[in-house]
N, C-alpha and C. Protein backbone atom coordinates (compact mmCIF):
# COMPACT_ATOMS: atom_id res chain seq x y z
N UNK A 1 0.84 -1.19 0.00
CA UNK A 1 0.00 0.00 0.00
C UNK A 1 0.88 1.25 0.00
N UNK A 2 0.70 2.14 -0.95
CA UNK A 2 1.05 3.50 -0.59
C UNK A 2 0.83 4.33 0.53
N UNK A 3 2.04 4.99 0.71
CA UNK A 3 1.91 5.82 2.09
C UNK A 3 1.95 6.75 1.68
N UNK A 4 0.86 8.04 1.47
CA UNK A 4 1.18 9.73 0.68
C UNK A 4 1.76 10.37 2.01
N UNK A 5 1.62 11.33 1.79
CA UNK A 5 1.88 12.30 2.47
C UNK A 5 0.62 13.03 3.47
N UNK A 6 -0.15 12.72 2.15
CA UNK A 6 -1.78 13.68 2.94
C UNK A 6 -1.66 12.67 4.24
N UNK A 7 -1.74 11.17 3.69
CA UNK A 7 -2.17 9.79 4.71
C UNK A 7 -1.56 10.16 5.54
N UNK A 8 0.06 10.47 5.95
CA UNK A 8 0.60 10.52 7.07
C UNK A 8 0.17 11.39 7.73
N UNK A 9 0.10 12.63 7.38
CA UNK A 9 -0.79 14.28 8.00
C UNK A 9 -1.83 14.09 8.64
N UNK A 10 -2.64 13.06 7.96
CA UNK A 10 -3.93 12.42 8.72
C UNK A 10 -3.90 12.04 9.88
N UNK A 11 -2.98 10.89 9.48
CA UNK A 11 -3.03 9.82 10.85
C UNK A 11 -2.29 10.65 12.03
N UNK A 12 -1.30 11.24 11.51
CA UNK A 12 -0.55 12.02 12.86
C UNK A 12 -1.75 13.13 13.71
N UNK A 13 -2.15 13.71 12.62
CA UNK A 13 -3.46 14.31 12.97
C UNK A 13 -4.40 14.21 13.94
N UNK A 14 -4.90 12.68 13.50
CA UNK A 14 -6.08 11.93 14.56
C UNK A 14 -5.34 11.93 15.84
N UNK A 15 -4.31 11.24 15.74
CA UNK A 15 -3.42 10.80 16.95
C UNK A 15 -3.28 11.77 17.62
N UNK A 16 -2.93 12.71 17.18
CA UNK A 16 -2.93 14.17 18.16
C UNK A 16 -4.10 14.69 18.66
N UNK A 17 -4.99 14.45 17.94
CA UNK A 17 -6.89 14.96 18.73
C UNK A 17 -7.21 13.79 19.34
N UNK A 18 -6.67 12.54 19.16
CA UNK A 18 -7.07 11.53 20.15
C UNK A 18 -6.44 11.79 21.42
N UNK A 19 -5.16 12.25 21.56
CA UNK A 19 -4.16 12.34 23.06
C UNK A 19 -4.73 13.67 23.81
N UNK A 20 -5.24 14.72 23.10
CA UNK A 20 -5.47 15.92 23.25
C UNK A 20 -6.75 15.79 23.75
N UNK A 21 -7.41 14.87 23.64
CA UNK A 21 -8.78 14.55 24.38
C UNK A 21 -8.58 13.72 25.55
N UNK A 22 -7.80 13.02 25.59
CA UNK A 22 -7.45 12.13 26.60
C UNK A 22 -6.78 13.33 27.47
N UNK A 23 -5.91 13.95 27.16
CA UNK A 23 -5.40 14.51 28.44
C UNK A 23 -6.52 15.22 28.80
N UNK A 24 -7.42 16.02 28.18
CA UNK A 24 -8.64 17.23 28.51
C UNK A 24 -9.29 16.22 29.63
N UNK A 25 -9.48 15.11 29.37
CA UNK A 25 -10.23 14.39 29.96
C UNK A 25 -9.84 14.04 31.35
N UNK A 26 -8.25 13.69 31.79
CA UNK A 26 -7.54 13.48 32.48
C UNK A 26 -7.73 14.70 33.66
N UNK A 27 -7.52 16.26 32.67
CA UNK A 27 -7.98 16.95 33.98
C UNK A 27 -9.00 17.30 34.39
N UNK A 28 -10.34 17.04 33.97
CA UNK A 28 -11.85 16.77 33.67
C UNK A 28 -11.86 16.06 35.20
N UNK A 29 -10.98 15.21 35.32
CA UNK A 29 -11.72 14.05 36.16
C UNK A 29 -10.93 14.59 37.53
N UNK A 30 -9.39 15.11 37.45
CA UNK A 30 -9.03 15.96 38.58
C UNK A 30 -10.03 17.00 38.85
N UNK A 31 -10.84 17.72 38.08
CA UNK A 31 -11.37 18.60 38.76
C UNK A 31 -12.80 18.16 39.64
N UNK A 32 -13.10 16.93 38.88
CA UNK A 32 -14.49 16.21 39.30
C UNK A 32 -13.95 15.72 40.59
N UNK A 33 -13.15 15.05 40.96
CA UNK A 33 -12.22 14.49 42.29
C UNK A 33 -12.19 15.88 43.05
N UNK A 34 -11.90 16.95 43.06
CA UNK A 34 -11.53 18.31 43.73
C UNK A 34 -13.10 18.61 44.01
N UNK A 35 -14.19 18.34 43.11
CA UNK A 35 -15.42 19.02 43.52
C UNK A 35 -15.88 17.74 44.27
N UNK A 36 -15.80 16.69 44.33
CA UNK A 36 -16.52 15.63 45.23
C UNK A 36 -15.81 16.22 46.84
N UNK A 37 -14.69 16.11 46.61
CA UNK A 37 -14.39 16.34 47.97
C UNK A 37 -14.70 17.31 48.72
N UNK A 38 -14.58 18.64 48.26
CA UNK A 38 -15.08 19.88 48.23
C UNK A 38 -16.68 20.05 48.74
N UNK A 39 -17.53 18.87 47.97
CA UNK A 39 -18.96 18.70 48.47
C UNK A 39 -19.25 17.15 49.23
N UNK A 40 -18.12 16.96 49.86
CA UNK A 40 -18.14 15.84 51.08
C UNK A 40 -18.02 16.31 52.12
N UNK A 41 -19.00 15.94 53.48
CA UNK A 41 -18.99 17.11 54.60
C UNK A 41 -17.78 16.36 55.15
N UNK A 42 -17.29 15.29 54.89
CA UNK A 42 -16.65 14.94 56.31
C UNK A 42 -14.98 14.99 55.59
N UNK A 43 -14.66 15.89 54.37
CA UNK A 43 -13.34 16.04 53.79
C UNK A 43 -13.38 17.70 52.98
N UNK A 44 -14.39 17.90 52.97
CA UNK A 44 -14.84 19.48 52.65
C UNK A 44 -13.85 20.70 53.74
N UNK A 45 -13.24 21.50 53.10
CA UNK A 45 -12.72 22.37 53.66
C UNK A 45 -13.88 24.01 54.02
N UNK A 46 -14.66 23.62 53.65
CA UNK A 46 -15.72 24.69 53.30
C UNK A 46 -16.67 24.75 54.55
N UNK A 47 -16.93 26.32 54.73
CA UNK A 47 -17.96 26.75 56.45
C UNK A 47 -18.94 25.85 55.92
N UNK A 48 -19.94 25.55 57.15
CA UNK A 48 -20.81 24.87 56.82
C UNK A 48 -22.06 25.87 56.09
N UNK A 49 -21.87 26.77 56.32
CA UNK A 49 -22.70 27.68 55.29
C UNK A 49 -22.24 27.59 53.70
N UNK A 50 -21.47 27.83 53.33
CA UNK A 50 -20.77 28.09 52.31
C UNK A 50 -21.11 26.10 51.57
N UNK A 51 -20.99 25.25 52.56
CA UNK A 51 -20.95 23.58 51.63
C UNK A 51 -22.73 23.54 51.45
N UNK A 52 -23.03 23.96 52.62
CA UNK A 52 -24.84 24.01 52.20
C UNK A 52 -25.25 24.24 50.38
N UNK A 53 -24.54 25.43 49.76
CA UNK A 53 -24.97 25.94 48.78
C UNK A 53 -23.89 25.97 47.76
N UNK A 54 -22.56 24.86 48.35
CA UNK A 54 -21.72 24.28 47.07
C UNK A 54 -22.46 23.30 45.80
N UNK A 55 -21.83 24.18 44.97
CA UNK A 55 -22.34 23.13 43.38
C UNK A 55 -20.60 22.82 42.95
N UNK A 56 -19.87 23.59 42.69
CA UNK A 56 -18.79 23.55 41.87
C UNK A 56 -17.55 24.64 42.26
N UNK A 57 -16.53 24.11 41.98
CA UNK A 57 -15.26 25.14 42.28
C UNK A 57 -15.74 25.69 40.87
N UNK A 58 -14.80 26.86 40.32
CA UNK A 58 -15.06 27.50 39.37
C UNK A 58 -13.42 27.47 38.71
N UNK A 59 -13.55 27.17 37.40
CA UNK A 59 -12.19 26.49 36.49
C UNK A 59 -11.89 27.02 35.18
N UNK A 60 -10.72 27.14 35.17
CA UNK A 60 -10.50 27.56 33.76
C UNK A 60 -10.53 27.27 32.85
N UNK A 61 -10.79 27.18 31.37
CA UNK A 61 -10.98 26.18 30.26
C UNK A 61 -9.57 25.43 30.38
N UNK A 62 -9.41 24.09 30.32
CA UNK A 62 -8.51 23.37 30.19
C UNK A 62 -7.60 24.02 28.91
N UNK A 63 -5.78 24.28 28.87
CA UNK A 63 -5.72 24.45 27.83
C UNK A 63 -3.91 23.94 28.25
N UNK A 64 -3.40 22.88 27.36
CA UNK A 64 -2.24 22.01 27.16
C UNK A 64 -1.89 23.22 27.01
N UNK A 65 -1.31 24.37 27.10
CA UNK A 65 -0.38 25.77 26.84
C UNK A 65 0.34 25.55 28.37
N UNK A 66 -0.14 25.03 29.16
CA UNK A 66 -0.23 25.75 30.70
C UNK A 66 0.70 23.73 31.05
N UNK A 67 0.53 23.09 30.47
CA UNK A 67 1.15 22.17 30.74
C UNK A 67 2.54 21.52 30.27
N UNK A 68 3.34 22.15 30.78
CA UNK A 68 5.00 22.29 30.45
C UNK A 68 5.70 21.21 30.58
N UNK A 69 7.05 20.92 30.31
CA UNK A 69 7.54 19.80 30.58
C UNK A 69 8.83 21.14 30.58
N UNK A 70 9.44 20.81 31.95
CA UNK A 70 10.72 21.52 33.07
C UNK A 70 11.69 20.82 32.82
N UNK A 71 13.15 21.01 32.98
CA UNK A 71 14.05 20.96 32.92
C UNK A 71 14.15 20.54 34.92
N UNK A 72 14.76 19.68 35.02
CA UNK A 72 14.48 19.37 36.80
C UNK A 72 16.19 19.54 37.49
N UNK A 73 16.55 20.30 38.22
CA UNK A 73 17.90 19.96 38.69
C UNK A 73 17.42 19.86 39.78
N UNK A 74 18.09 18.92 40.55
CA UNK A 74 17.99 18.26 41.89
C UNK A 74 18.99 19.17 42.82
N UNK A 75 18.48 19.69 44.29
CA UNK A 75 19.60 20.65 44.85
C UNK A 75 20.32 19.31 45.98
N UNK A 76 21.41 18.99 45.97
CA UNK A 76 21.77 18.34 46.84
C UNK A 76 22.43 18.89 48.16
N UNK A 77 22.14 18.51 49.65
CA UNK A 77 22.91 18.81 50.59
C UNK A 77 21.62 20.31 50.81
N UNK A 78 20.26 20.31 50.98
CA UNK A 78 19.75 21.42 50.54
C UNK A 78 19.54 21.69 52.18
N UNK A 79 19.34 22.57 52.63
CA UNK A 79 19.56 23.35 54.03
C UNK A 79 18.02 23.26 54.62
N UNK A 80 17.47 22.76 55.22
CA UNK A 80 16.11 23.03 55.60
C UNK A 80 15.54 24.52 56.42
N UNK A 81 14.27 25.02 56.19
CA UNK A 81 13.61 25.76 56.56
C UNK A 81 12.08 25.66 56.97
N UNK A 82 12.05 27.01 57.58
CA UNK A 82 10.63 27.05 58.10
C UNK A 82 9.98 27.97 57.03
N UNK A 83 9.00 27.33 56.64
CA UNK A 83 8.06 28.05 55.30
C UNK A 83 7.28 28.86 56.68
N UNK A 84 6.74 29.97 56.21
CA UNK A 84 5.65 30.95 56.52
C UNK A 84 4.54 30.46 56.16
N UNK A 85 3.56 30.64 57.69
CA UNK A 85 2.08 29.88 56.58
C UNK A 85 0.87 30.89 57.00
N UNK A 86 0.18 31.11 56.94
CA UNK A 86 -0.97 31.73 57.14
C UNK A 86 -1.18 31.53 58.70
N UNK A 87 -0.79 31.03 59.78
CA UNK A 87 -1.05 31.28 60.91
C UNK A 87 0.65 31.15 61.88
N UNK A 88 0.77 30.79 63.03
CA UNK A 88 2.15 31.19 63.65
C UNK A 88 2.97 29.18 63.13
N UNK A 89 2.14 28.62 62.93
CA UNK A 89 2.52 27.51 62.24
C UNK A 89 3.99 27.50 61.06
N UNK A 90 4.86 26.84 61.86
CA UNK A 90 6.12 26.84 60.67
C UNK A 90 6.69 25.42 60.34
N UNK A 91 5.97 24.99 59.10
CA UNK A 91 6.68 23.32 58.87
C UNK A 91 7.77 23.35 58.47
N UNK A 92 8.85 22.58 58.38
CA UNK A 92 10.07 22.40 58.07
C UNK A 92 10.10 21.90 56.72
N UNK A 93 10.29 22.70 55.43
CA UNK A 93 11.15 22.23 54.15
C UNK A 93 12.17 22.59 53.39
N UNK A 94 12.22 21.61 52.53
CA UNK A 94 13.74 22.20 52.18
C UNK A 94 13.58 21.99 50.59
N UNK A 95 14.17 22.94 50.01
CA UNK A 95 14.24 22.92 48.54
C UNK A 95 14.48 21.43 47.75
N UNK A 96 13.49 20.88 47.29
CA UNK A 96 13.97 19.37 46.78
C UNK A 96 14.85 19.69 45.49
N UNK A 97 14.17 20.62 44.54
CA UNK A 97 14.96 20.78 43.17
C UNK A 97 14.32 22.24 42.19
N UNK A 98 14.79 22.60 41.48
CA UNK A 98 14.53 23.41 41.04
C UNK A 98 13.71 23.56 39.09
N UNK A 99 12.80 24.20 38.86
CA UNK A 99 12.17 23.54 37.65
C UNK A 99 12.47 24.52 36.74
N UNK A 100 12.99 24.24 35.35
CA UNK A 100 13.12 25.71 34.24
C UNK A 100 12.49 25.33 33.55
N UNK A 101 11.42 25.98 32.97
CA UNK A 101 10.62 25.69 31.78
C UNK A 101 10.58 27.24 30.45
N UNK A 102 9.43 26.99 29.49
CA UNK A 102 9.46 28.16 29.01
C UNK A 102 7.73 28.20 28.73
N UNK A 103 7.53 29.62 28.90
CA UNK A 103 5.83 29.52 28.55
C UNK A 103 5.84 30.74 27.69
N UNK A 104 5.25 30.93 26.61
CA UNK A 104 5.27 31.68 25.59
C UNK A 104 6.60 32.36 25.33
N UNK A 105 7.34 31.47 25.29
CA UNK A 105 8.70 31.67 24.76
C UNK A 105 9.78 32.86 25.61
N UNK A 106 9.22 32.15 27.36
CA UNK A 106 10.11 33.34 28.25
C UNK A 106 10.13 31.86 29.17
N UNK A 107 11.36 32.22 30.04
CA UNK A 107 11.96 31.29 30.50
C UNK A 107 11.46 31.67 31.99
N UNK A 108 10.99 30.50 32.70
CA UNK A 108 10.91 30.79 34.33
C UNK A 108 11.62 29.95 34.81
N UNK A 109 11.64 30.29 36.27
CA UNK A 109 12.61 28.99 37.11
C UNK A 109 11.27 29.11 38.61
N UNK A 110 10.63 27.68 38.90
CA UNK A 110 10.27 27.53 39.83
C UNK A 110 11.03 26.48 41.12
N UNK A 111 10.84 26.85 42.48
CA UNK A 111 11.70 26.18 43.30
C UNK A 111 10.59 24.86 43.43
N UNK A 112 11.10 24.03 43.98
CA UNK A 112 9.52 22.43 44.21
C UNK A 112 10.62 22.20 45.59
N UNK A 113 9.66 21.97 46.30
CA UNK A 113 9.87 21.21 48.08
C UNK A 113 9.25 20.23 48.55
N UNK A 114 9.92 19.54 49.75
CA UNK A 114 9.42 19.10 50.07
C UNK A 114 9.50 18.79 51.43
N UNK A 115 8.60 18.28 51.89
CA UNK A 115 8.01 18.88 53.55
C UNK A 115 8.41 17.48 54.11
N UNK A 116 9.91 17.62 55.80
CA UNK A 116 10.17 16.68 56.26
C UNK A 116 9.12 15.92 57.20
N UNK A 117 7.77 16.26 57.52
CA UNK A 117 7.39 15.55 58.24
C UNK A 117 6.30 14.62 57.12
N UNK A 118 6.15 15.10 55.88
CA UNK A 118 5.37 14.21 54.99
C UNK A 118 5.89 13.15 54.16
N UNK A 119 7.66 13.70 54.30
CA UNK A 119 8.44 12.45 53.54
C UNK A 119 8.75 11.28 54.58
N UNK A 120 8.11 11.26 56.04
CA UNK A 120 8.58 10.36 57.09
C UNK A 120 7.20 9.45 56.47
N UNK A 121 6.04 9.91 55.99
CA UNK A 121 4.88 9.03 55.91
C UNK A 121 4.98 8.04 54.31
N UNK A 122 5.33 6.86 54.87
CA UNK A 122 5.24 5.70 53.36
C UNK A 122 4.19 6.37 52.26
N UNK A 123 3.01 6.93 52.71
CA UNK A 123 2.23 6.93 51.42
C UNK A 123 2.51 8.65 50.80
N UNK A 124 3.40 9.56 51.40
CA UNK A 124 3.93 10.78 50.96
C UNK A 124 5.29 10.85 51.11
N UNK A 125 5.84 9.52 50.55
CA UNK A 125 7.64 9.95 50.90
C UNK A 125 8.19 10.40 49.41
N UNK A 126 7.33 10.47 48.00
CA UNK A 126 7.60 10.75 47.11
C UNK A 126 7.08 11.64 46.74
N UNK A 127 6.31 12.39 47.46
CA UNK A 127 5.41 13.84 47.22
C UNK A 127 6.13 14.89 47.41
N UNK A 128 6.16 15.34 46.33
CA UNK A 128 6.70 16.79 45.91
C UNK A 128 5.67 18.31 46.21
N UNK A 129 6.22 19.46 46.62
CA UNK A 129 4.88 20.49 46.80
C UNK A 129 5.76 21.81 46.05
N UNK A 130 4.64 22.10 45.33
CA UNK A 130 4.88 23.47 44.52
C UNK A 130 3.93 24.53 44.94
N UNK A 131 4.44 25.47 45.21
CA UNK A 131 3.35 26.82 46.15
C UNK A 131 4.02 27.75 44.89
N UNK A 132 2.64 28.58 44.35
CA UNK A 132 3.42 29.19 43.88
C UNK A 132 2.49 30.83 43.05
N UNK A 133 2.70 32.03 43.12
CA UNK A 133 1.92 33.46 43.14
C UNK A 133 2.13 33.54 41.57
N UNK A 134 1.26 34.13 40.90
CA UNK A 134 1.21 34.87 39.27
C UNK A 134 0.38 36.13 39.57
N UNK A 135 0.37 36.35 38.07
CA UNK A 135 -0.27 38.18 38.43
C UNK A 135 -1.43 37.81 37.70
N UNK A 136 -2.48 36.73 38.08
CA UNK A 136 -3.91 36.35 38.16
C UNK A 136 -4.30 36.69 39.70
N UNK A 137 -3.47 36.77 40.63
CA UNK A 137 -3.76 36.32 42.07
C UNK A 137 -4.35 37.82 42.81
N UNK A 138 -5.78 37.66 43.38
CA UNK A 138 -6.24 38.93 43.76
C UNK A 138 -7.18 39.42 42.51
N UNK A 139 -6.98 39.12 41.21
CA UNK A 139 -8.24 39.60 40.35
C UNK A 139 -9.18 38.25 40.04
N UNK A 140 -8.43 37.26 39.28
CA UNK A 140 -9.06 36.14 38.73
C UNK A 140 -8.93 34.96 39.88
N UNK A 141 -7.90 34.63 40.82
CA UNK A 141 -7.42 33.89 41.22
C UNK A 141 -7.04 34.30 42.95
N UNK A 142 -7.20 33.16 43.90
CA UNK A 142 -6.72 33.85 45.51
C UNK A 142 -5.82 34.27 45.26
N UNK A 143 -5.83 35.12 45.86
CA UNK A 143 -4.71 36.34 46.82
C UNK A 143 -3.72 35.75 46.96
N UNK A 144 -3.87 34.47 48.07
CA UNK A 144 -2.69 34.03 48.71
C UNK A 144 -1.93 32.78 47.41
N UNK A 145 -1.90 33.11 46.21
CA UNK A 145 -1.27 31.94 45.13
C UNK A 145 -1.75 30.66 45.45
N UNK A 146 -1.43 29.55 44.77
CA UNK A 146 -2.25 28.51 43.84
C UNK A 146 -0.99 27.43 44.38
N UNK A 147 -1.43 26.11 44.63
CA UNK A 147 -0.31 25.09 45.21
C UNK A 147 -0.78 23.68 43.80
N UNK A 148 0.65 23.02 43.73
CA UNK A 148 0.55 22.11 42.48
C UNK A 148 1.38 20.65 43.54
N UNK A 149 0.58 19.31 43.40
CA UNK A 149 1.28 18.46 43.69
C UNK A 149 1.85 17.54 42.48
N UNK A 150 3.19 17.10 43.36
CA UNK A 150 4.49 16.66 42.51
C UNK A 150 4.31 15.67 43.02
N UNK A 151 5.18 14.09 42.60
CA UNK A 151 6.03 13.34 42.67
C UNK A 151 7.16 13.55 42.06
N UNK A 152 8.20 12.69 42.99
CA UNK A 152 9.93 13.10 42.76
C UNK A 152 10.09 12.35 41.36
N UNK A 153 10.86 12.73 40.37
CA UNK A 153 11.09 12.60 38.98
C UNK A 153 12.27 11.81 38.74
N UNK A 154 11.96 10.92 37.71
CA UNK A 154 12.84 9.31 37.36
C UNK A 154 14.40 10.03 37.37
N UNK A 155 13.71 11.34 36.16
CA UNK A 155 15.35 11.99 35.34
C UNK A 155 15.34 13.31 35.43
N UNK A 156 15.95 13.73 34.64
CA UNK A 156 16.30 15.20 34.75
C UNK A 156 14.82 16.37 34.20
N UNK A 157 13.93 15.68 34.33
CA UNK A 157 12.64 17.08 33.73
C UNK A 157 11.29 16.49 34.33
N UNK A 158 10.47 17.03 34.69
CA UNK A 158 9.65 17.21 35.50
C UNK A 158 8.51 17.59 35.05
N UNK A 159 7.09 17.39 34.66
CA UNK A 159 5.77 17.81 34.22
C UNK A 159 5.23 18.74 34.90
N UNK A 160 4.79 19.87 35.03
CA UNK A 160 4.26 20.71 35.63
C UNK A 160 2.88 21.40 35.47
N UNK A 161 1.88 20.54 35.44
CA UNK A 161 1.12 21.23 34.94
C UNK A 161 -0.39 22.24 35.89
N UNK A 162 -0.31 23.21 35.48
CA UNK A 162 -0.91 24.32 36.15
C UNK A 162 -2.26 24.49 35.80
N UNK A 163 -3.18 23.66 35.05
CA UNK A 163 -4.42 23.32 35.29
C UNK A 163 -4.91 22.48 36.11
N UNK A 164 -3.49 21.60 37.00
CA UNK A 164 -4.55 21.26 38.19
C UNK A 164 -3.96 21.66 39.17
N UNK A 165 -3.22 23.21 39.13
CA UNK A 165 -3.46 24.25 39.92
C UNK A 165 -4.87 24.31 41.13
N UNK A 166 -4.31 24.56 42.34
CA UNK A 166 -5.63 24.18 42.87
C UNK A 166 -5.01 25.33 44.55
N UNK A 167 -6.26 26.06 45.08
CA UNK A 167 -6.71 26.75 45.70
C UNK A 167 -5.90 26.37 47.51
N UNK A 168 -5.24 26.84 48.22
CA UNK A 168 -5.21 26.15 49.52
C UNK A 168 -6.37 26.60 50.19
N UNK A 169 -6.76 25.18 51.79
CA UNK A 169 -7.64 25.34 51.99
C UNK A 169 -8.26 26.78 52.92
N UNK A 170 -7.51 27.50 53.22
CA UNK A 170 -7.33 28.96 53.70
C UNK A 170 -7.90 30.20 52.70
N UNK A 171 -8.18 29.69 51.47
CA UNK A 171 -9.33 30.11 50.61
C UNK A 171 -10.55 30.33 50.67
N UNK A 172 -10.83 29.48 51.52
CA UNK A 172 -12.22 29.10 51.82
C UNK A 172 -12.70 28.74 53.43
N UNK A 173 -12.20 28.94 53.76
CA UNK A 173 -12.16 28.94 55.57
C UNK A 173 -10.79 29.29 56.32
N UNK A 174 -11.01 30.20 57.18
CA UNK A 174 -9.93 31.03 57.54
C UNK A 174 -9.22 30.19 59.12
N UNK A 175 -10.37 29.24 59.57
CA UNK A 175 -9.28 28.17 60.63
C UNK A 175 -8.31 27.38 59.87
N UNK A 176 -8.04 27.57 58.98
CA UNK A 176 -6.79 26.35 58.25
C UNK A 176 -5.86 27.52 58.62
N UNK A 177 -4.18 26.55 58.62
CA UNK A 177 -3.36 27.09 58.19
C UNK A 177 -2.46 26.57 57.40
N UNK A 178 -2.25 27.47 55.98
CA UNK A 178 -1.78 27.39 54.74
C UNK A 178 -0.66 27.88 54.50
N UNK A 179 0.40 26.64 53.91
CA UNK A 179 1.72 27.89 53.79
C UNK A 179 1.76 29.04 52.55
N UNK A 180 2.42 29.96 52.87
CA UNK A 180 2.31 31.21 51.86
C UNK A 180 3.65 30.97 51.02
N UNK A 181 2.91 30.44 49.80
CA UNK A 181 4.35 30.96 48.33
C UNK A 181 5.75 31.68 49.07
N UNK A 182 6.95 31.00 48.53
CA UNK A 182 7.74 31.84 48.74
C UNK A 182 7.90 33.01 47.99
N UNK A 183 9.14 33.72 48.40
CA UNK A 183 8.78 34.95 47.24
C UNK A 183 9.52 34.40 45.78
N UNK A 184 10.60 34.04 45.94
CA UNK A 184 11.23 33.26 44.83
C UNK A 184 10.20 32.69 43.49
N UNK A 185 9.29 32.23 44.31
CA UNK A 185 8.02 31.04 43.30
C UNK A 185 6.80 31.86 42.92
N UNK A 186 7.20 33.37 42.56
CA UNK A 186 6.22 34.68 42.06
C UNK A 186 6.69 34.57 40.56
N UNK A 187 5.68 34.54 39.59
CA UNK A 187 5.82 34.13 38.25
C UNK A 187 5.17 35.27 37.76
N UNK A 188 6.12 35.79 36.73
CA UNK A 188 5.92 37.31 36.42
C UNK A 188 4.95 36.94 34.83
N UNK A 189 3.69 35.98 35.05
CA UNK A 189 2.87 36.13 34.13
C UNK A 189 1.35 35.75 34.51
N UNK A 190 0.57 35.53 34.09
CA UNK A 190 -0.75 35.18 34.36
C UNK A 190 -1.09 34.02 34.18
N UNK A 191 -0.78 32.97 34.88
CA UNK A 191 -1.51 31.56 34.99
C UNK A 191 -2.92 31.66 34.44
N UNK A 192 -3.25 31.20 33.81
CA UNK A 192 -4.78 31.21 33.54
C UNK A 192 -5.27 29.88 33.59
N UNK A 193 -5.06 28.91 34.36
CA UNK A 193 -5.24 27.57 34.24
C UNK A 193 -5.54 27.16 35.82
N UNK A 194 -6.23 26.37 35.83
CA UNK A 194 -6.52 25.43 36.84
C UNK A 194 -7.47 26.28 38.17
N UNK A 195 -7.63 26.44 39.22
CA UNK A 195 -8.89 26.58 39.82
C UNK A 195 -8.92 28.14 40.23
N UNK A 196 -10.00 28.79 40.08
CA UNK A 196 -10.18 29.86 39.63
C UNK A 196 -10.24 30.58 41.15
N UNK A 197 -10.42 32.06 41.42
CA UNK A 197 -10.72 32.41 42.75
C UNK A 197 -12.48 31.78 43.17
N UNK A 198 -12.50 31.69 44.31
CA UNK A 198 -13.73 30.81 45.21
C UNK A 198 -14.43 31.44 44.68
């Protein structure tokens, strides 16, 4: 059988609106997981006024722009600290590695941590935490910046993706305490992806 050219354009084609649906779908179902919980009283971060008259977090159109693939350097020998959090609460982390990516053709560098009392627990010893502010935060998006969970990475680059960007629970009820973005992890553009202000 002949193979043209159009044929190949095609098939690469499909294949690409087939993956491109699959991932849409992928964060479809993170956000459906974020609203179950969200409208579960006994895992709901929400006043009990406020879950009474929950339907839905409010989300950005899904869009693969916002889902990067980073460049990952690992910091070794990294010094631990006390993150700042929204109340006198100070957990201990320490810089796990550092992420470079590019989003409309400008280069950022985000820091990723990770928290020593969650890497002591078997089912979070590979959990990575990204806290992190854009200049959505206060118009479109909380005030206090947008947190992304990681796992630690095979090789040298890291997936990052910021549509399932998601709200801490200090958003929505002011007894939590939430750590606050460092200043370092302030991204001098507009996230437009993943969970919107409450």
């Amino acid at each position: 059988m002949k193979i043209t050219i159009l044929t190949l354009i095609l098939f690469f084609a499909y294949h690409f609106v087939a993956l491109s649906q699959d991932y849409k779908q992928s964060v479809i179902e993170f956000q459906e997981k974020l609203n179950e919980e969200f409208g579960n009283s006994d895992e709901s971060p929400l006043t009990p006024e406020d879950l009474e008259k929950f339907d839905s977090l409010s989300f950005f159109p899904v869009d693969e722009k916002f889902r990067v693939v980073a460049k990952f350097e690992r910091i070794e020998n990294a010094v631990p600290f006390k993150m700042k959090t929204t109340t006198d609460r100070t957990p201990v982390y320490e810089i796990y590695g550092v992420a470079t990516f590019f989003l409309d053709n400008k280069e950022y560098r985000l820091n990723i941590y990770q928290s020593h009392s969650l890497r002591e627990k078997e089912e979070y010893k590979s959990y990575l935490f990204l806290p992190f502010t854009d200049m959505t935060n206060g118009d479109e998006t909380y005030g206090g910046g947008r947190f992304i969970d990681l796992k630690i990475p095979e090789g040298d680059q890291i997936v990052i993706d910021f549509n399932m960007a998601y709200n801490p629970y200090c958003a929505y009820n002011h007894s939590y305490s939430c750590p606050i973005p460092p200043e370092e992890n302030d991204l001098n553009c507009e996230i437009r992806a993943g969970v919107k202000m409450k």
